[in-house]
PDBML (XML) file of the C-alpha atoms, coordinates in Angstrom:
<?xml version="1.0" encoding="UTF-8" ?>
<PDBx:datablock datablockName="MODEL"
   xmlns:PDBx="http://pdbml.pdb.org/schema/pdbx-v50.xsd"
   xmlns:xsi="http://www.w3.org/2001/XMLSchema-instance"
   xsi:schemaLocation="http://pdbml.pdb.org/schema/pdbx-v50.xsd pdbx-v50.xsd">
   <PDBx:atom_siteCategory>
      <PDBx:atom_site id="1">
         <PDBx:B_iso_or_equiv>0.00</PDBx:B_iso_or_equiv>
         <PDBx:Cartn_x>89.524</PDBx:Cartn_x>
         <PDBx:Cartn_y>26.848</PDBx:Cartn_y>
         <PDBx:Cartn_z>181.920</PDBx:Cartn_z>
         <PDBx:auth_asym_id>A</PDBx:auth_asym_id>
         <PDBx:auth_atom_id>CA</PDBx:auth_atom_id>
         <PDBx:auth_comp_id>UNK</PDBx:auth_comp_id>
         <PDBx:auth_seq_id>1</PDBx:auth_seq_id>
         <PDBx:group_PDB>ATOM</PDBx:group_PDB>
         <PDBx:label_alt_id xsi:nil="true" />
         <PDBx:label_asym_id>A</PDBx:label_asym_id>
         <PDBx:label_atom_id>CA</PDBx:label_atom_id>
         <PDBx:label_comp_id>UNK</PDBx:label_comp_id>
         <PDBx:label_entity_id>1</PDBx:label_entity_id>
         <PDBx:label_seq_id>1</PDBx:label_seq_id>
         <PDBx:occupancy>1.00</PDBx:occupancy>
         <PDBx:pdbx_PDB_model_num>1</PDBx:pdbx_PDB_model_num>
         <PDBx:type_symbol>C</PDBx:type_symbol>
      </PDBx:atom_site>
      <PDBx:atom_site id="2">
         <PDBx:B_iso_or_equiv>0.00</PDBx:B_iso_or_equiv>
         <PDBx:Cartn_x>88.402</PDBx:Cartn_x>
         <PDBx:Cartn_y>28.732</PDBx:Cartn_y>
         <PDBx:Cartn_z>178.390</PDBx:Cartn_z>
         <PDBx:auth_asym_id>A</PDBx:auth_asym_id>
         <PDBx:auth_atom_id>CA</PDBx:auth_atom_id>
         <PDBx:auth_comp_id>UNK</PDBx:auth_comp_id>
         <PDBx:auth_seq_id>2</PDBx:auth_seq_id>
         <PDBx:group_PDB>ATOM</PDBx:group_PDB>
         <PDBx:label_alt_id xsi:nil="true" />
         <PDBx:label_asym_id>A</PDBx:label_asym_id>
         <PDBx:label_atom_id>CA</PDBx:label_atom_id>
         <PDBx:label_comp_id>UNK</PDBx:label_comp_id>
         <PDBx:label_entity_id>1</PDBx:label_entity_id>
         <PDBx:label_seq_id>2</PDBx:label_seq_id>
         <PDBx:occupancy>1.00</PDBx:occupancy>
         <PDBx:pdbx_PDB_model_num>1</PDBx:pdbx_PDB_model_num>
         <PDBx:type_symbol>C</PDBx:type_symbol>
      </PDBx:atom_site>
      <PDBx:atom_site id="3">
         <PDBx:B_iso_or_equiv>0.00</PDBx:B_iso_or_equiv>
         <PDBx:Cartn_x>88.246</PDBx:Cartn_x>
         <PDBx:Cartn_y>32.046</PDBx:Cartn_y>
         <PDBx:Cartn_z>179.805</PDBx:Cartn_z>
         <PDBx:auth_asym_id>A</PDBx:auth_asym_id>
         <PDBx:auth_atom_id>CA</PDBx:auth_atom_id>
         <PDBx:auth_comp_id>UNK</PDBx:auth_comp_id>
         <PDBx:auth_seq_id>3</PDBx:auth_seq_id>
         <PDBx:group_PDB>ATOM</PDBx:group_PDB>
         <PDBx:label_alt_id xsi:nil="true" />
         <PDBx:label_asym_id>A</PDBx:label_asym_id>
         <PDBx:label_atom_id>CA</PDBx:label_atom_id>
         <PDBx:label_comp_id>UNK</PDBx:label_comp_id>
         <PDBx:label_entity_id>1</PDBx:label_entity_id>
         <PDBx:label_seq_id>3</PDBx:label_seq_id>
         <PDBx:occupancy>1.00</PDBx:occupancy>
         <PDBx:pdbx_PDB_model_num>1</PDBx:pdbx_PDB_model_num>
         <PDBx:type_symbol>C</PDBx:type_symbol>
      </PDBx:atom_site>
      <PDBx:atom_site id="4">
         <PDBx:B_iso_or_equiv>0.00</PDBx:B_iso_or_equiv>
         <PDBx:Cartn_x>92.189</PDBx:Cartn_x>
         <PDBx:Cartn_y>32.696</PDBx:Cartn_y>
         <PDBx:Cartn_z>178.660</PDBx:Cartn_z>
         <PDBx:auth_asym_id>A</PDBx:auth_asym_id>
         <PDBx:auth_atom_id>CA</PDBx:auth_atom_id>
         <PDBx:auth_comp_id>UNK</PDBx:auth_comp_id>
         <PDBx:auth_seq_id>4</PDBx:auth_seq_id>
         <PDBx:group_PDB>ATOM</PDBx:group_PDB>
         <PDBx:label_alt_id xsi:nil="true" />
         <PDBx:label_asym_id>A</PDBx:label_asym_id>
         <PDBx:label_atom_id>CA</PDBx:label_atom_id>
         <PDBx:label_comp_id>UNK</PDBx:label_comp_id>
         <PDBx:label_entity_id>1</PDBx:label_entity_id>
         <PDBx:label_seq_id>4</PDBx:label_seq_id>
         <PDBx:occupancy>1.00</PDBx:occupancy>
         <PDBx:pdbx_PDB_model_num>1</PDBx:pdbx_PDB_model_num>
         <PDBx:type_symbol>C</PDBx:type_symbol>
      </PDBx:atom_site>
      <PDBx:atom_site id="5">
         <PDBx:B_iso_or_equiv>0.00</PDBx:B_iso_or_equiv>
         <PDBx:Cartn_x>91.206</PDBx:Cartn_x>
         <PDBx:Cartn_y>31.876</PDBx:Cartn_y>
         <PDBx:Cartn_z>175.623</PDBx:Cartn_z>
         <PDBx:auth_asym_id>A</PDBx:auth_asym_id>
         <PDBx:auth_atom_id>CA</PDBx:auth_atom_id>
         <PDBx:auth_comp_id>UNK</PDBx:auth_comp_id>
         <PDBx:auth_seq_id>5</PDBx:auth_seq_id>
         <PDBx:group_PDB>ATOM</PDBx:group_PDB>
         <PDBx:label_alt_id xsi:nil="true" />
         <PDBx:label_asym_id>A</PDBx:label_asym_id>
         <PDBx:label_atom_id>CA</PDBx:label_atom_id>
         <PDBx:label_comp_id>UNK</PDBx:label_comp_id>
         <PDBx:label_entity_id>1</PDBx:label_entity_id>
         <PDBx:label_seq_id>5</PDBx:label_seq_id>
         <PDBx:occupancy>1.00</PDBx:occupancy>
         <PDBx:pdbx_PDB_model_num>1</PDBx:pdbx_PDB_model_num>
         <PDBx:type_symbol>C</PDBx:type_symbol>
      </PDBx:atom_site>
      <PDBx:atom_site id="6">
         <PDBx:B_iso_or_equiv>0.00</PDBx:B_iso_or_equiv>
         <PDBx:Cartn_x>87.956</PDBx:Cartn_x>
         <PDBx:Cartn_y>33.703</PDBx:Cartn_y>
         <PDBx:Cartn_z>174.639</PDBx:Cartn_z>
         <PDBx:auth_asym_id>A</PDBx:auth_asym_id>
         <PDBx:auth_atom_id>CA</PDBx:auth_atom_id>
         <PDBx:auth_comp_id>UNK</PDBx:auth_comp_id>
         <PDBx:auth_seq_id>6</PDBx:auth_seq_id>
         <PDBx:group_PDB>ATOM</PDBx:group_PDB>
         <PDBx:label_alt_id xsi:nil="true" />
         <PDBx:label_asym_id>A</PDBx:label_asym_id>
         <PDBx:label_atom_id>CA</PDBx:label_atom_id>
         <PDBx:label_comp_id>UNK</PDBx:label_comp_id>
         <PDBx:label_entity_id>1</PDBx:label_entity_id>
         <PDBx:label_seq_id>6</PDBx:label_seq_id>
         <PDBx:occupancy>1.00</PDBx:occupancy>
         <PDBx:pdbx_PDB_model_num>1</PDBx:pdbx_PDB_model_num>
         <PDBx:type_symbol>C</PDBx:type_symbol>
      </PDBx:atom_site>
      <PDBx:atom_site id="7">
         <PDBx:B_iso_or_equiv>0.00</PDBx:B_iso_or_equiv>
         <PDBx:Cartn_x>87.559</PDBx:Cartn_x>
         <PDBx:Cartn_y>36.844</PDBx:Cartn_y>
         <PDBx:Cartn_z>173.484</PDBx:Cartn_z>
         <PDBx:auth_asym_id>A</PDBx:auth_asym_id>
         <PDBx:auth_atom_id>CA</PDBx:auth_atom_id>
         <PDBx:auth_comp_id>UNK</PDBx:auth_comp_id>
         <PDBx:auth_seq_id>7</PDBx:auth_seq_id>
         <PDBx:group_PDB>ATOM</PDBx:group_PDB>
         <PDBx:label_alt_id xsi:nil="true" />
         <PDBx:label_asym_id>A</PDBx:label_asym_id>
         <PDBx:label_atom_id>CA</PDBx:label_atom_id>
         <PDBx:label_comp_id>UNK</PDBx:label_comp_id>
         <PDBx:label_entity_id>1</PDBx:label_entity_id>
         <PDBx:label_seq_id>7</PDBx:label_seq_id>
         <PDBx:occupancy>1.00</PDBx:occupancy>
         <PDBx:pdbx_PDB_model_num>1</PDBx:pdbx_PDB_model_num>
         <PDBx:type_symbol>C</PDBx:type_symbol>
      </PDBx:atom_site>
      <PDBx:atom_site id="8">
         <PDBx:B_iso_or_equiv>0.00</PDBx:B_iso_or_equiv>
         <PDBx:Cartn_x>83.995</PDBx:Cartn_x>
         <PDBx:Cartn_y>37.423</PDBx:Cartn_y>
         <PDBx:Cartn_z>174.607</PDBx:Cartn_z>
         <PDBx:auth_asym_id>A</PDBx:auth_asym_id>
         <PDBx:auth_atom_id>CA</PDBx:auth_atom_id>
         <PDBx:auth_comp_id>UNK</PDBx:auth_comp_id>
         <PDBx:auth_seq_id>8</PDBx:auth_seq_id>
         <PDBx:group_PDB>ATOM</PDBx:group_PDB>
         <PDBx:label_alt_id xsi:nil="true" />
         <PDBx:label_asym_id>A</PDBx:label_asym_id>
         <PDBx:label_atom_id>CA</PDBx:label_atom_id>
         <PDBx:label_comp_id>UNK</PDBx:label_comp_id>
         <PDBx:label_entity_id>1</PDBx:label_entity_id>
         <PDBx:label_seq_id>8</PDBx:label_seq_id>
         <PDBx:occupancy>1.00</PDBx:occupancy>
         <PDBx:pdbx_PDB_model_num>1</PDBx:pdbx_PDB_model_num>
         <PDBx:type_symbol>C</PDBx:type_symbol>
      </PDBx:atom_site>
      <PDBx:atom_site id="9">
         <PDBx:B_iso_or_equiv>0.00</PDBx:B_iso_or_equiv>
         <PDBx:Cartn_x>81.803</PDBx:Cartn_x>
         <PDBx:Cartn_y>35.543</PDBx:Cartn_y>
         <PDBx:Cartn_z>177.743</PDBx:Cartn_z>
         <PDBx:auth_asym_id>A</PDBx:auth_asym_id>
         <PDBx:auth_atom_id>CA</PDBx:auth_atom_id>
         <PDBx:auth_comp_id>UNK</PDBx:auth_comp_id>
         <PDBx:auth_seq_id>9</PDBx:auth_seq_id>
         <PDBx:group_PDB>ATOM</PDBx:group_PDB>
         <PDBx:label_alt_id xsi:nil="true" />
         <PDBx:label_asym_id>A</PDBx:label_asym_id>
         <PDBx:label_atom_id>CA</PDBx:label_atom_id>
         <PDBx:label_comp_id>UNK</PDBx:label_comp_id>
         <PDBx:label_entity_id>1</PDBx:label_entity_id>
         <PDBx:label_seq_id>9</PDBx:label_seq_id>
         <PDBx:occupancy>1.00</PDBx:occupancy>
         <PDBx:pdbx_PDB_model_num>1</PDBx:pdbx_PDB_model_num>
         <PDBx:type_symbol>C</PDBx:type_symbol>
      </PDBx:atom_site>
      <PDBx:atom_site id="10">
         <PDBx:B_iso_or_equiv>0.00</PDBx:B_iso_or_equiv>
         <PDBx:Cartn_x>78.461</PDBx:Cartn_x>
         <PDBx:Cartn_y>36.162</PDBx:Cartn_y>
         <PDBx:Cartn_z>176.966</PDBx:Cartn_z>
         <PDBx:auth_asym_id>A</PDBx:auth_asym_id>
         <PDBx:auth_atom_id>CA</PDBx:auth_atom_id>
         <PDBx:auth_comp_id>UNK</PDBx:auth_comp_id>
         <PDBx:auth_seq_id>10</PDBx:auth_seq_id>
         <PDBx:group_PDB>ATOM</PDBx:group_PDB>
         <PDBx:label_alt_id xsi:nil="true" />
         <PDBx:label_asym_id>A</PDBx:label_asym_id>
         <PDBx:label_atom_id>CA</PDBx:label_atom_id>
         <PDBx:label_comp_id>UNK</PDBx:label_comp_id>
         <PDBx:label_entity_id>1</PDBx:label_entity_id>
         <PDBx:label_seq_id>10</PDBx:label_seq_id>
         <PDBx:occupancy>1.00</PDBx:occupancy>
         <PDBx:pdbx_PDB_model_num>1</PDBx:pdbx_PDB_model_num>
         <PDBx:type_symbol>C</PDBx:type_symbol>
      </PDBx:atom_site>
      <PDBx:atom_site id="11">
         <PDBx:B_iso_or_equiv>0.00</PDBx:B_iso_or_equiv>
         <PDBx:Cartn_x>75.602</PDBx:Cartn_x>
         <PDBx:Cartn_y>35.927</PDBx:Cartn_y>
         <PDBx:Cartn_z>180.201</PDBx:Cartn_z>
         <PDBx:auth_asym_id>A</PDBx:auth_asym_id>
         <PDBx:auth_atom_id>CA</PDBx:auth_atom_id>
         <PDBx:auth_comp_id>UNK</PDBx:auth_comp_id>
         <PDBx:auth_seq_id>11</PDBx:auth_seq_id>
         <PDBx:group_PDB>ATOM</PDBx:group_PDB>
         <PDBx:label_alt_id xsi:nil="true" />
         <PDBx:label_asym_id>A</PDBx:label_asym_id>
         <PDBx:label_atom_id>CA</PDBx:label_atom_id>
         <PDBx:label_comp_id>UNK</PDBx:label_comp_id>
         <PDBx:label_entity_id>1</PDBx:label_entity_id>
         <PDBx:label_seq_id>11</PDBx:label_seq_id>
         <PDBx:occupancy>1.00</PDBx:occupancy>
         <PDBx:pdbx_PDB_model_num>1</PDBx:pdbx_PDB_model_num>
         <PDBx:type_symbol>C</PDBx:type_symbol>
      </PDBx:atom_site>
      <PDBx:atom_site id="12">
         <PDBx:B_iso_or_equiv>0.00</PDBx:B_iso_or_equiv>
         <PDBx:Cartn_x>72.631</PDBx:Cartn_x>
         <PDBx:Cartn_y>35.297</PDBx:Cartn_y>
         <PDBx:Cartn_z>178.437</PDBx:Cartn_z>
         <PDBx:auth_asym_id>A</PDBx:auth_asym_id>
         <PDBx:auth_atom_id>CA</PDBx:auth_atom_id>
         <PDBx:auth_comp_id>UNK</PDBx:auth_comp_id>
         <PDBx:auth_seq_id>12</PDBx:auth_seq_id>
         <PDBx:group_PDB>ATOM</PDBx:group_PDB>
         <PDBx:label_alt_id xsi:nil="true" />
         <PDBx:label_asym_id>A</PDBx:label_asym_id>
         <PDBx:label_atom_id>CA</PDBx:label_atom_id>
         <PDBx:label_comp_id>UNK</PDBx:label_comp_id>
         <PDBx:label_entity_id>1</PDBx:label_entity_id>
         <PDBx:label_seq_id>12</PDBx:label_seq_id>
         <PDBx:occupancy>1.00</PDBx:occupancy>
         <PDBx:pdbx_PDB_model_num>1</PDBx:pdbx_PDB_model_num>
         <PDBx:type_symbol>C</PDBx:type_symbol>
      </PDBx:atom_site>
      <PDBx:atom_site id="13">
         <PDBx:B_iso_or_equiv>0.00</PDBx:B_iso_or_equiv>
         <PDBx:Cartn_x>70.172</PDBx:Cartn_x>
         <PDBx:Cartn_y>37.605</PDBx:Cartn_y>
         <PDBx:Cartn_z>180.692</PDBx:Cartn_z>
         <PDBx:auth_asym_id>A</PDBx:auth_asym_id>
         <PDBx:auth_atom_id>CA</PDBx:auth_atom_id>
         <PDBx:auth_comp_id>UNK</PDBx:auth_comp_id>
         <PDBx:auth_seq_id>13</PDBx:auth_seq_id>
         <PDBx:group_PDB>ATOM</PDBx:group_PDB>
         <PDBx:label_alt_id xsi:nil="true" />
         <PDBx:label_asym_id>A</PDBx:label_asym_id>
         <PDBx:label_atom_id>CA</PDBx:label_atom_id>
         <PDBx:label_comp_id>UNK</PDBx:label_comp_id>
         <PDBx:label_entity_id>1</PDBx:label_entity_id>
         <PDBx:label_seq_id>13</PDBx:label_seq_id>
         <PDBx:occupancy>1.00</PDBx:occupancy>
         <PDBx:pdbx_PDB_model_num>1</PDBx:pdbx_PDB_model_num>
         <PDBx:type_symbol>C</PDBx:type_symbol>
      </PDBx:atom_site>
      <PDBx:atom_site id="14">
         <PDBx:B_iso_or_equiv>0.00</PDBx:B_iso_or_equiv>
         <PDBx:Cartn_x>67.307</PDBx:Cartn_x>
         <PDBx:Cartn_y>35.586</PDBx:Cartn_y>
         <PDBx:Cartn_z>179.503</PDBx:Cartn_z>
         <PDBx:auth_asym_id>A</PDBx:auth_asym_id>
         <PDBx:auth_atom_id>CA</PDBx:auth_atom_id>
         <PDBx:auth_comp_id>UNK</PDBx:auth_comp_id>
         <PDBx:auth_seq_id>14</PDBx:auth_seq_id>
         <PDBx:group_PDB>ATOM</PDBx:group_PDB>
         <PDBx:label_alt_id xsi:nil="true" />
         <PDBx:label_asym_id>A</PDBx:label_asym_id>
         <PDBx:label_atom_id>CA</PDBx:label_atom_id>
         <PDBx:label_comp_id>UNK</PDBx:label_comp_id>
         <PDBx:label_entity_id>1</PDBx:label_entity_id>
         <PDBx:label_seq_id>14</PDBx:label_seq_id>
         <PDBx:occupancy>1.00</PDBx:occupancy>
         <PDBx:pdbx_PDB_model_num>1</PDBx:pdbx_PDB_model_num>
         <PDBx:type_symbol>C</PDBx:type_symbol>
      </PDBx:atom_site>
      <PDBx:atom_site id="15">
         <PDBx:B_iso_or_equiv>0.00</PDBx:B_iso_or_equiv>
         <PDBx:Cartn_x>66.286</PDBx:Cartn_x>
         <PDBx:Cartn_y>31.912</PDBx:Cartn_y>
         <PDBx:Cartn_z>178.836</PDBx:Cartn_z>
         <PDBx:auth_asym_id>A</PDBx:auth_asym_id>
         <PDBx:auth_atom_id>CA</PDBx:auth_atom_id>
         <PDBx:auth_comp_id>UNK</PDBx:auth_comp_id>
         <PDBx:auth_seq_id>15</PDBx:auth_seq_id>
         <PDBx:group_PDB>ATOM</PDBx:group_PDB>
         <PDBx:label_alt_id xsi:nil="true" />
         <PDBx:label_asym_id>A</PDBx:label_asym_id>
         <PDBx:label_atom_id>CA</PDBx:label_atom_id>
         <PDBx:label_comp_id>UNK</PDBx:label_comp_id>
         <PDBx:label_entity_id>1</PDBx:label_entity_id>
         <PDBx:label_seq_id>15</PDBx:label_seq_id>
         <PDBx:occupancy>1.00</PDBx:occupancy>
         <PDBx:pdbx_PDB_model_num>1</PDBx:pdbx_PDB_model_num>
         <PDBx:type_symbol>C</PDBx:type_symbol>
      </PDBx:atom_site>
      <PDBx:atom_site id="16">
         <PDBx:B_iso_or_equiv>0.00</PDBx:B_iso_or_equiv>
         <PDBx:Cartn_x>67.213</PDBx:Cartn_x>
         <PDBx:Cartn_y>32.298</PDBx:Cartn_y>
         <PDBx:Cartn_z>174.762</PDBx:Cartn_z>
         <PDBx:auth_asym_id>A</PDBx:auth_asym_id>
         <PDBx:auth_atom_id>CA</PDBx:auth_atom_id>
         <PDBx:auth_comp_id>UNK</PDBx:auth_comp_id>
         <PDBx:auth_seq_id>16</PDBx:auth_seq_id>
         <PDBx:group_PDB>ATOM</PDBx:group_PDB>
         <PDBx:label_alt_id xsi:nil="true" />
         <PDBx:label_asym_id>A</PDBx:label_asym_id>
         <PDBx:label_atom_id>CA</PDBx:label_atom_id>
         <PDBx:label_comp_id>UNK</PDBx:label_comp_id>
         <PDBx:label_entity_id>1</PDBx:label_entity_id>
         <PDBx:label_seq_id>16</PDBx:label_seq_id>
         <PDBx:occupancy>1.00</PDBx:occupancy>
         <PDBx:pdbx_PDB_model_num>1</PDBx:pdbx_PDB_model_num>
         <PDBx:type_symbol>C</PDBx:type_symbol>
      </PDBx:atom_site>
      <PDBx:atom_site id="17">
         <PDBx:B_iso_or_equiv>0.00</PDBx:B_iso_or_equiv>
         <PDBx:Cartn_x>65.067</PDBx:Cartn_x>
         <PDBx:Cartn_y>31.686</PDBx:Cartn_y>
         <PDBx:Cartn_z>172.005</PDBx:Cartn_z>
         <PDBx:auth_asym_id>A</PDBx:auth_asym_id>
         <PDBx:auth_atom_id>CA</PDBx:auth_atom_id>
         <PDBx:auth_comp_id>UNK</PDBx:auth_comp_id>
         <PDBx:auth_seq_id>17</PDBx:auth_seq_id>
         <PDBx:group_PDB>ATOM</PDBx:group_PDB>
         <PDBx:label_alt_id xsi:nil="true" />
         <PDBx:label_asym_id>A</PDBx:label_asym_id>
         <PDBx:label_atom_id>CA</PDBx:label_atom_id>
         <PDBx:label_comp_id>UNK</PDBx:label_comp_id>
         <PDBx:label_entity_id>1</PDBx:label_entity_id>
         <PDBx:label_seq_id>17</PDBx:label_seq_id>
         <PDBx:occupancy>1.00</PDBx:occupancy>
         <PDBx:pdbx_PDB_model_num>1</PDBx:pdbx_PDB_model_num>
         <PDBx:type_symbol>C</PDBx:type_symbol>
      </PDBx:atom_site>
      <PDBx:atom_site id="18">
         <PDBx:B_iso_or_equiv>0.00</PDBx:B_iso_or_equiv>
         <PDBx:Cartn_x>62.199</PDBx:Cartn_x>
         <PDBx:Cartn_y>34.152</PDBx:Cartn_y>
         <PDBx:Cartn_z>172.450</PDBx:Cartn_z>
         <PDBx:auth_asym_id>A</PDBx:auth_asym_id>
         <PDBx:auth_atom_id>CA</PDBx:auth_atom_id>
         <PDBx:auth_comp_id>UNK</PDBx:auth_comp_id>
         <PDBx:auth_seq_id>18</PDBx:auth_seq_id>
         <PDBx:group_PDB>ATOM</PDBx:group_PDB>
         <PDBx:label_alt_id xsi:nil="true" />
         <PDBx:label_asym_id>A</PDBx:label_asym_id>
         <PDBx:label_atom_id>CA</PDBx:label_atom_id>
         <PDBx:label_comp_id>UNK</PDBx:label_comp_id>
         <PDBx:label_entity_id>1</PDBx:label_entity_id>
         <PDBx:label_seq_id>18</PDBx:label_seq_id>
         <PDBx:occupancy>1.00</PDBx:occupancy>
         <PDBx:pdbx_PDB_model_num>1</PDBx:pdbx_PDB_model_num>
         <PDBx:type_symbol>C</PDBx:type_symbol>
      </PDBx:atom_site>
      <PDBx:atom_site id="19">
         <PDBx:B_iso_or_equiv>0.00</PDBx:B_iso_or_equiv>
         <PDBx:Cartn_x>62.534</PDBx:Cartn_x>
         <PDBx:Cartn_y>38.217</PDBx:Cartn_y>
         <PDBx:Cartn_z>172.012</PDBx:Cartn_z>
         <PDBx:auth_asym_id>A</PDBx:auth_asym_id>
         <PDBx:auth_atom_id>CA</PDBx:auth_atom_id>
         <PDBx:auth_comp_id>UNK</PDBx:auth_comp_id>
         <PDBx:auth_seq_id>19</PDBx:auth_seq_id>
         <PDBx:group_PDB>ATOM</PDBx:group_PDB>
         <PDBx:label_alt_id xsi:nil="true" />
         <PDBx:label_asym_id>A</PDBx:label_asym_id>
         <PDBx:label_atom_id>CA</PDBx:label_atom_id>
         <PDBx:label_comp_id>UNK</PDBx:label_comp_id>
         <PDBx:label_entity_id>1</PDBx:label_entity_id>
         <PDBx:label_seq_id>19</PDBx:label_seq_id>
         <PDBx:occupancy>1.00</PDBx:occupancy>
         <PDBx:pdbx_PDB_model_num>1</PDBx:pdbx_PDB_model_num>
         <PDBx:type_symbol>C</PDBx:type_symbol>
      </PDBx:atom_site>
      <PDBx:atom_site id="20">
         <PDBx:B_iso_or_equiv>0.00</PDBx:B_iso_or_equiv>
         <PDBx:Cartn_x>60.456</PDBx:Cartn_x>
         <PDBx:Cartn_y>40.238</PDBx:Cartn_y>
         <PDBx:Cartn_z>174.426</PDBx:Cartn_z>
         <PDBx:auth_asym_id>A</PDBx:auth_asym_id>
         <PDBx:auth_atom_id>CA</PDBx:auth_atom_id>
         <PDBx:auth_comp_id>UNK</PDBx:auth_comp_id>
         <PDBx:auth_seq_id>20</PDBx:auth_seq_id>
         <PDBx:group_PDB>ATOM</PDBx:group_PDB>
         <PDBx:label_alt_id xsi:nil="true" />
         <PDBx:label_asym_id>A</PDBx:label_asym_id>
         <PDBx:label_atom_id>CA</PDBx:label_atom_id>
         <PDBx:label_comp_id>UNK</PDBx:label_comp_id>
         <PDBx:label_entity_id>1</PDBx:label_entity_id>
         <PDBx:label_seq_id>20</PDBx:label_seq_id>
         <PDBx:occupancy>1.00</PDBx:occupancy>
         <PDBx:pdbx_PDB_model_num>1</PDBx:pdbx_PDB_model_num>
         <PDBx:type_symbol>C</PDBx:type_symbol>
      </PDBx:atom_site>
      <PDBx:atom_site id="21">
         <PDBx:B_iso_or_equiv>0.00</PDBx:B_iso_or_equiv>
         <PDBx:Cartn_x>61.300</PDBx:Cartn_x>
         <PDBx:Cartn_y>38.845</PDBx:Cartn_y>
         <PDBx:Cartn_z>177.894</PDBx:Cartn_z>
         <PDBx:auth_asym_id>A</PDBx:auth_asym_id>
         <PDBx:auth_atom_id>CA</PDBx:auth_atom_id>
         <PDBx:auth_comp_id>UNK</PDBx:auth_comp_id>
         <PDBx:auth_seq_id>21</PDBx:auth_seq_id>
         <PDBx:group_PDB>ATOM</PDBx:group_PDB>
         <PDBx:label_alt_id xsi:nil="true" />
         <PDBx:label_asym_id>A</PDBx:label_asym_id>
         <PDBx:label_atom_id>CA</PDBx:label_atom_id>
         <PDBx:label_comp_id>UNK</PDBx:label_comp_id>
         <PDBx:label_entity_id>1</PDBx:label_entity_id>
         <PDBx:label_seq_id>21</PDBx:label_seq_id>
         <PDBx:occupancy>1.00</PDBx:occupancy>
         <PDBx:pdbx_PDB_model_num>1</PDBx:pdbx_PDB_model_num>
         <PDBx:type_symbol>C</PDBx:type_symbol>
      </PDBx:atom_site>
      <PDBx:atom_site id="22">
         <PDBx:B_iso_or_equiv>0.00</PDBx:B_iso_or_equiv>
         <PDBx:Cartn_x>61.966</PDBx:Cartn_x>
         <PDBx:Cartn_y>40.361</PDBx:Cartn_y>
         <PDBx:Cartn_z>181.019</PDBx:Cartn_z>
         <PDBx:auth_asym_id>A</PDBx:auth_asym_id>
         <PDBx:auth_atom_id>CA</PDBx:auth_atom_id>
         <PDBx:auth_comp_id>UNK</PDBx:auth_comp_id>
         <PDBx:auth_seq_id>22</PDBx:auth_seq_id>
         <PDBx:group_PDB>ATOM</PDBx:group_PDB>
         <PDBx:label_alt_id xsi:nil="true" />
         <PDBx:label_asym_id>A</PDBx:label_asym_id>
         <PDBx:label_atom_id>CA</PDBx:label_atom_id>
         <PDBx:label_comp_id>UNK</PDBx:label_comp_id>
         <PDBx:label_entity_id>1</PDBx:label_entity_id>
         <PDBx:label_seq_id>22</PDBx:label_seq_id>
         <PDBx:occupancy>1.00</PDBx:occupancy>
         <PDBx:pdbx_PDB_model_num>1</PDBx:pdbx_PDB_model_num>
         <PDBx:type_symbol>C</PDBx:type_symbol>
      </PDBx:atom_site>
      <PDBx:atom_site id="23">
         <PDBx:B_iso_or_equiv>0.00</PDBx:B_iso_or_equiv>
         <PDBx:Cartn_x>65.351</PDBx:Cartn_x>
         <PDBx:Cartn_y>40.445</PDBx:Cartn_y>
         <PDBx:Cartn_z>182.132</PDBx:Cartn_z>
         <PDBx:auth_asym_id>A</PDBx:auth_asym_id>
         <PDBx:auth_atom_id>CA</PDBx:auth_atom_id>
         <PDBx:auth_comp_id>UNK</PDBx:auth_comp_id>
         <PDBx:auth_seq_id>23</PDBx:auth_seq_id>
         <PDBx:group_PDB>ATOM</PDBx:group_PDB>
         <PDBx:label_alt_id xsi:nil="true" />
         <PDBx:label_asym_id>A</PDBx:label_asym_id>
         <PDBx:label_atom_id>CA</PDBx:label_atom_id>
         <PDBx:label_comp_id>UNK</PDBx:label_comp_id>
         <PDBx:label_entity_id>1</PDBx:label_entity_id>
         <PDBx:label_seq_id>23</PDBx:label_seq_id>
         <PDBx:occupancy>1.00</PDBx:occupancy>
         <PDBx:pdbx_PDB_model_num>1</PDBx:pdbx_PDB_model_num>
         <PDBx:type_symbol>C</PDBx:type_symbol>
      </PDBx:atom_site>
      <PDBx:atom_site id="24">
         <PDBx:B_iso_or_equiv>0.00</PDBx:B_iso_or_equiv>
         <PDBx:Cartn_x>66.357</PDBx:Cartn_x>
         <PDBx:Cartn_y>37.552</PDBx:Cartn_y>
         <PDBx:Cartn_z>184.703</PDBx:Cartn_z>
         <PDBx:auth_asym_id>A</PDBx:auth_asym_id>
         <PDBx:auth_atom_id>CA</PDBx:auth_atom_id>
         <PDBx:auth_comp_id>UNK</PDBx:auth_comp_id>
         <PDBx:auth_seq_id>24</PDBx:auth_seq_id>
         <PDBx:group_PDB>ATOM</PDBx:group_PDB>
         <PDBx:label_alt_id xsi:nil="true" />
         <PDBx:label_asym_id>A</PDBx:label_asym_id>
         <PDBx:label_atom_id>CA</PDBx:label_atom_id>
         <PDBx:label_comp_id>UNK</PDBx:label_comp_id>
         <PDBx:label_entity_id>1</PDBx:label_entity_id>
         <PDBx:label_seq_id>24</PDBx:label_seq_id>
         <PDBx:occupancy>1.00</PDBx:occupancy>
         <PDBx:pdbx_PDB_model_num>1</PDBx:pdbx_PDB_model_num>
         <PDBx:type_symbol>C</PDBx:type_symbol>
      </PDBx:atom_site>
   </PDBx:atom_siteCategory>
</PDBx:datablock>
């Protein structure tokens, strides 16, 4: 229901919060 109104969806391609991990 927010799509219409974003600009931007961002798929986080890993769990967040740590740099260096292999993508999901």
């Amino acid at each position: 229901y927010i799509l219409p109104r974003i600009d931007m969806a961002l798929i986080m391609t890993v769990n967040p919060g740590l740099g260096g991990q292999a993508l999901v």
